[in-house]
N, C-alpha and C. Protein backbone atom coordinates (compact mmCIF):
# COMPACT_ATOMS: atom_id res chain seq x y z
N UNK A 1 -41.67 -52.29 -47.30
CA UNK A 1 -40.67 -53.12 -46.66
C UNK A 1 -41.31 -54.46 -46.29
N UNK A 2 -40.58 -55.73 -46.34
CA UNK A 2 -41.34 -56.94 -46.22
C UNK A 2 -40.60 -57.03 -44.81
N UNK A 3 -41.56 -57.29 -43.75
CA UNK A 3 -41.22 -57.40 -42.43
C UNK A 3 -41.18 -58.93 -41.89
N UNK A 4 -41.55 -59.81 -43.02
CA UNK A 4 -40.62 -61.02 -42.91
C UNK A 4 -39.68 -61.04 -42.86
N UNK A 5 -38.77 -60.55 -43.32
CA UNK A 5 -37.35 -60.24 -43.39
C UNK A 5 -36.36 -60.61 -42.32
N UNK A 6 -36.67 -60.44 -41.27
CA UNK A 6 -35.95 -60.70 -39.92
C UNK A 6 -36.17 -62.69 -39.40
N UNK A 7 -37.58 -62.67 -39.64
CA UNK A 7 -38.11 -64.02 -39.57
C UNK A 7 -37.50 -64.62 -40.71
N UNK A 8 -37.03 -64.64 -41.73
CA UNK A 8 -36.74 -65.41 -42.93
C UNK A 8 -35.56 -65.31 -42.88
N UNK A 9 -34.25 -64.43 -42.45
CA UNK A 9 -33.20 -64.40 -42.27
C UNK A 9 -32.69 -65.24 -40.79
N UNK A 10 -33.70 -65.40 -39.77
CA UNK A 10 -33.46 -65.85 -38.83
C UNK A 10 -33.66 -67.32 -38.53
N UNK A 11 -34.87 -67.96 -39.12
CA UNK A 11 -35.64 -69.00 -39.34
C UNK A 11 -35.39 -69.83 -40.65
N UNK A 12 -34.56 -69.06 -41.88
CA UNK A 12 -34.50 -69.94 -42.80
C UNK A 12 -35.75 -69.74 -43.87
N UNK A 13 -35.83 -70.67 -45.21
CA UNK A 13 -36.26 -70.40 -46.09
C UNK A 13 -37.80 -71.17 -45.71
N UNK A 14 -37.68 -72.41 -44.79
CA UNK A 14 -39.22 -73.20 -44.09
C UNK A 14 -39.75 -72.19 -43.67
N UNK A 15 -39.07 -70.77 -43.11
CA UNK A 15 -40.08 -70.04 -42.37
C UNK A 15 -42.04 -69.60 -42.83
N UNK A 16 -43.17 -69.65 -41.93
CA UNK A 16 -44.34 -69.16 -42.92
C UNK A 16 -44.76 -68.09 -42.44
N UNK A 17 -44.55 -67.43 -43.45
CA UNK A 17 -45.23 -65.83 -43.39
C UNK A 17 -46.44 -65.37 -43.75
N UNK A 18 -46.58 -65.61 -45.00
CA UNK A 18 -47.82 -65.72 -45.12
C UNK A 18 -47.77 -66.25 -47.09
N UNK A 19 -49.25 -66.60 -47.33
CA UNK A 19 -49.05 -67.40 -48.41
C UNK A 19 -48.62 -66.62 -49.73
N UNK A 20 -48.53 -65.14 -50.43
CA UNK A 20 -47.94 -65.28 -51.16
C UNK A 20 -46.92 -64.94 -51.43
N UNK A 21 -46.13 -64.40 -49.79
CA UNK A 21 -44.91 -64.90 -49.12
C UNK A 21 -43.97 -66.02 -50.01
N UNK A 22 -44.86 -67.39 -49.14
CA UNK A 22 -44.48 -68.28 -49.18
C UNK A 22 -44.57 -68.51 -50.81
N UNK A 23 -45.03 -68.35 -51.43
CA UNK A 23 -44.90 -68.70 -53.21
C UNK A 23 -43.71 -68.03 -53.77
N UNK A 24 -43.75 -66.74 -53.22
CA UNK A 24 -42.14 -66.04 -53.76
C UNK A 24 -40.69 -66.79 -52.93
N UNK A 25 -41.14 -66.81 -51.60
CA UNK A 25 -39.74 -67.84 -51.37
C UNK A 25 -39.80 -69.40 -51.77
N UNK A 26 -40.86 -69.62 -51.93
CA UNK A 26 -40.83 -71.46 -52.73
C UNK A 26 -40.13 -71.18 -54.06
N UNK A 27 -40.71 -70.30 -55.03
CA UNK A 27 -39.90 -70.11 -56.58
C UNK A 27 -38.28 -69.84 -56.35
N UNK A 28 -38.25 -68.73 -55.57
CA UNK A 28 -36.61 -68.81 -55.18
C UNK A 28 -35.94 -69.65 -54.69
N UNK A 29 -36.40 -70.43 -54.00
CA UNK A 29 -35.77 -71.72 -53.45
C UNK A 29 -35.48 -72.97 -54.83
N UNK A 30 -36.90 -72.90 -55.61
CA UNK A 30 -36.73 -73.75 -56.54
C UNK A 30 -35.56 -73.37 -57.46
N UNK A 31 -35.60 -71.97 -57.80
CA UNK A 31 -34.16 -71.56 -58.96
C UNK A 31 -33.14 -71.53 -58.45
N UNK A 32 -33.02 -71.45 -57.05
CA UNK A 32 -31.26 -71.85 -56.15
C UNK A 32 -31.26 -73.69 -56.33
N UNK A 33 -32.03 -74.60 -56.58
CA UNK A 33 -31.53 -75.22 -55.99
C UNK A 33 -31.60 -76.13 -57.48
N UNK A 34 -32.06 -75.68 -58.89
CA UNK A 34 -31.95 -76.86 -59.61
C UNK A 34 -32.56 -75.26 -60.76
N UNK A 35 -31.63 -74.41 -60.88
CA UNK A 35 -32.06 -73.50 -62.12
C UNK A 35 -32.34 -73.99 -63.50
N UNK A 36 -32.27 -75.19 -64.05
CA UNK A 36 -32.80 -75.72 -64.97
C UNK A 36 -34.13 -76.16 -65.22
N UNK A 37 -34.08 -76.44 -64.05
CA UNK A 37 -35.50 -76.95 -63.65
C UNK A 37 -36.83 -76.19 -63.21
N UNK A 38 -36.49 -75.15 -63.47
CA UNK A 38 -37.63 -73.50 -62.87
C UNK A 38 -38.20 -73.59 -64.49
N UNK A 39 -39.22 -73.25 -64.02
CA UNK A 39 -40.37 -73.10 -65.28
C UNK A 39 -41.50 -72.63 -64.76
N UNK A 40 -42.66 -73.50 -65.64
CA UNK A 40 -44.13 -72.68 -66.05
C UNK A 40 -44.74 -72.78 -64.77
N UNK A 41 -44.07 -74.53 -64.50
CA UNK A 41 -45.10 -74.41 -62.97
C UNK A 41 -44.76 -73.32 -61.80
N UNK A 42 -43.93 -73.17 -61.63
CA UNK A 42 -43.37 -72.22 -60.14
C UNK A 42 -44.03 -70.79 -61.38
N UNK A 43 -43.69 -70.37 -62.20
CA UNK A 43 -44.34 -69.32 -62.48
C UNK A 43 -46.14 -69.09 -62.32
N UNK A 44 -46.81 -70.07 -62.69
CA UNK A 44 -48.19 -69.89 -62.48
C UNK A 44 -48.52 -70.33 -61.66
N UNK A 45 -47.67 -70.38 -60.61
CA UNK A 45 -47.69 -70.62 -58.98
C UNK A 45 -47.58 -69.34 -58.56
N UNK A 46 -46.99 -68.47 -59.07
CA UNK A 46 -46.84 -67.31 -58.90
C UNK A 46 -47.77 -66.15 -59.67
N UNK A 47 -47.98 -66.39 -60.44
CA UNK A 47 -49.34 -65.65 -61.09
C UNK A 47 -50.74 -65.73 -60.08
N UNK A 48 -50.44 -67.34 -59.83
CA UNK A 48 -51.71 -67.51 -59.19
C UNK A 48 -51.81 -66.83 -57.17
N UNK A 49 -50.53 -66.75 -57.37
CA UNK A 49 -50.40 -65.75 -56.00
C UNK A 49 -50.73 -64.53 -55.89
N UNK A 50 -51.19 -63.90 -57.48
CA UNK A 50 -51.62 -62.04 -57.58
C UNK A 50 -50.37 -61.82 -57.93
N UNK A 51 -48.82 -62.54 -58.40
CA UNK A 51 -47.77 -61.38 -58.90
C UNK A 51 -48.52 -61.42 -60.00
N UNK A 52 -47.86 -60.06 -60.34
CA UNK A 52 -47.54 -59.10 -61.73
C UNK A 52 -46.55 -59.60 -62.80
N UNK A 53 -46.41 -59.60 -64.13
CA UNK A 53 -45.78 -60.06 -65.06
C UNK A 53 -43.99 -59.23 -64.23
N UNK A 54 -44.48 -57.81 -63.77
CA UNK A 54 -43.21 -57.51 -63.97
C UNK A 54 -42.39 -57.84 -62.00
N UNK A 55 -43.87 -58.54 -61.39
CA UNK A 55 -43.37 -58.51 -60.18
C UNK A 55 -42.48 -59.84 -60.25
N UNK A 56 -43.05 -61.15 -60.93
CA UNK A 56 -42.40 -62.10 -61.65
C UNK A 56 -40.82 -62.28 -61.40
N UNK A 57 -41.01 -61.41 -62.80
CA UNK A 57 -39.36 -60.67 -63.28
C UNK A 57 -38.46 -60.20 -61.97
N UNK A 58 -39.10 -59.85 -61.28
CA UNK A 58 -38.11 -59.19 -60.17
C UNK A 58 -37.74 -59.99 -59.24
N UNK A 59 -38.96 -60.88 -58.92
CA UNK A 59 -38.51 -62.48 -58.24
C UNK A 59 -37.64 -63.33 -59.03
N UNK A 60 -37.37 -63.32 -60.36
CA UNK A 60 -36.33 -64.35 -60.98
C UNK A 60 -35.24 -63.65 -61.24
N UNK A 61 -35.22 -61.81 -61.17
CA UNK A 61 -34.03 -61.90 -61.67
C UNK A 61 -33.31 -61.15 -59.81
N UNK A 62 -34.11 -61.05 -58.97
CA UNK A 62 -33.20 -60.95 -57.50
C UNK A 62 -32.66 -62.20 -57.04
N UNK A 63 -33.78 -63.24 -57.03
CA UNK A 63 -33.34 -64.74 -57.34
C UNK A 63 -31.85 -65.08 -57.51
N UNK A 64 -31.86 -64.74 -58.94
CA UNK A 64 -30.61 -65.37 -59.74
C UNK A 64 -29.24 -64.37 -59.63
N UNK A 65 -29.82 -63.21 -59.32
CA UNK A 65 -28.46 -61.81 -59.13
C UNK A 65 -27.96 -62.60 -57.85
N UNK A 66 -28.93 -63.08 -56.79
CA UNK A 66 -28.32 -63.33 -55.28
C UNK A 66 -27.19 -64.77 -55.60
N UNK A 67 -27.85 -65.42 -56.65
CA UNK A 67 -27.14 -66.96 -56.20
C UNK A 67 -25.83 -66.97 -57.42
N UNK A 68 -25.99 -65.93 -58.21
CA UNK A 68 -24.74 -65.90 -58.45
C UNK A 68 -24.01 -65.06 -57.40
N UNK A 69 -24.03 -64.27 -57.22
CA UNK A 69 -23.10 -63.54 -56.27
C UNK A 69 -22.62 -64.17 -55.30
N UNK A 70 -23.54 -65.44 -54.53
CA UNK A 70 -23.38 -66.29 -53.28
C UNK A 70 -22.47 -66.84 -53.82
N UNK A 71 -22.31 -67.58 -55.40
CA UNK A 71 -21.57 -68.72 -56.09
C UNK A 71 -20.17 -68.05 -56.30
N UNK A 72 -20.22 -66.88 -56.48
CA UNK A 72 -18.72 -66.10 -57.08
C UNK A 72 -18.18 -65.69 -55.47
N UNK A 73 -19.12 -64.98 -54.68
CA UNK A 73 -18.19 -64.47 -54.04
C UNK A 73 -17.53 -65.52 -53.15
N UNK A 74 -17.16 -66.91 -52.61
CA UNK A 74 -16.32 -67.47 -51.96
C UNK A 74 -15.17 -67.60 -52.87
N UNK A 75 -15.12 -67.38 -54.32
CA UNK A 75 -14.17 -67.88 -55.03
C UNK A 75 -13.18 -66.64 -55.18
N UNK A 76 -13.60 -65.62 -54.41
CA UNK A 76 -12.60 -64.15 -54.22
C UNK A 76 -12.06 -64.11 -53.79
N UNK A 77 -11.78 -64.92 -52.40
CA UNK A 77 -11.16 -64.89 -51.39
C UNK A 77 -11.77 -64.12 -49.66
N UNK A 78 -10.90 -64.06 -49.21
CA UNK A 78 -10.96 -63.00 -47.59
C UNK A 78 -10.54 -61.17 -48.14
N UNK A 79 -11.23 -60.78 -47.82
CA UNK A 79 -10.84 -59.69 -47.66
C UNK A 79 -9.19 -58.84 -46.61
N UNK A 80 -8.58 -58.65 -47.35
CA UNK A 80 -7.84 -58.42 -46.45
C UNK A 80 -7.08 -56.82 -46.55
N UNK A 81 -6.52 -56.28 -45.07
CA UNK A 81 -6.30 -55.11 -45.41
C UNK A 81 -5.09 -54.87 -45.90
N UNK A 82 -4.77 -53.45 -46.39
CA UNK A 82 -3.89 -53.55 -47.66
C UNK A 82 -2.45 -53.69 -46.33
N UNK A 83 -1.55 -53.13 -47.03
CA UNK A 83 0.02 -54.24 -46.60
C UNK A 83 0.12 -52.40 -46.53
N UNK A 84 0.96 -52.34 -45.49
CA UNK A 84 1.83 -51.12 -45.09
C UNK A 84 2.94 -50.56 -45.58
C-alpha cells in the first residue's frame, strides 16, 4: 500500500514523498497534462528511479485508464435515482 496516498490526495500532485515517489507522480502529471508529449525522457526518468519495464507499464497505463475516465465521466451526467 503506498501511504502517500492520503498526503497526495490531500496536498495535491506538488506533494513530496519521497523521490521515486515523486518520479511516478511527475510522469503522471506529464501524460495528464500534454499526452503527446510523454516519451523517452519521463520514461528514463523512470528507469532511472529503479522502475521495472513492467512497473513502467503500470504507471502509463493507470495514468491514462484515470484521465480518461476523469475526461468521460463529466460528460455522463449526475447520477440520479430512478423515477417511481
Amino acid at each position: 500500500m503506498f501511504r502517500g496516498r492520503d498526503r497526495l490526495l490531500d496536498e495535491g500532485t506538488g506533494t513530496r514523498i519521497d523521490p521515486r515517489w515523486g518520479t511516478i507522480i511527475a510522469a503522471s502529471v506529464a501524460l495528464t497534462a500534454t499526452p503527446s508529449r510523454f516519451g523517452a525522457a519521463e520514461i528514463a526518468r523512470l528507469r532511472e528511479a529503479g522502475l521495472s519495464k513492467l512497473e513502467i507499464a503500470d504507471v502509463i497505463h493507470g495514468a491514462g485508464f484515470f484521465n480518461g475516465a476523469s475526461r468521460l465521466m463529466p460528460s455522463l451526467g449526475e447520477a440520479a435515482p430512478p423515477s417511481a
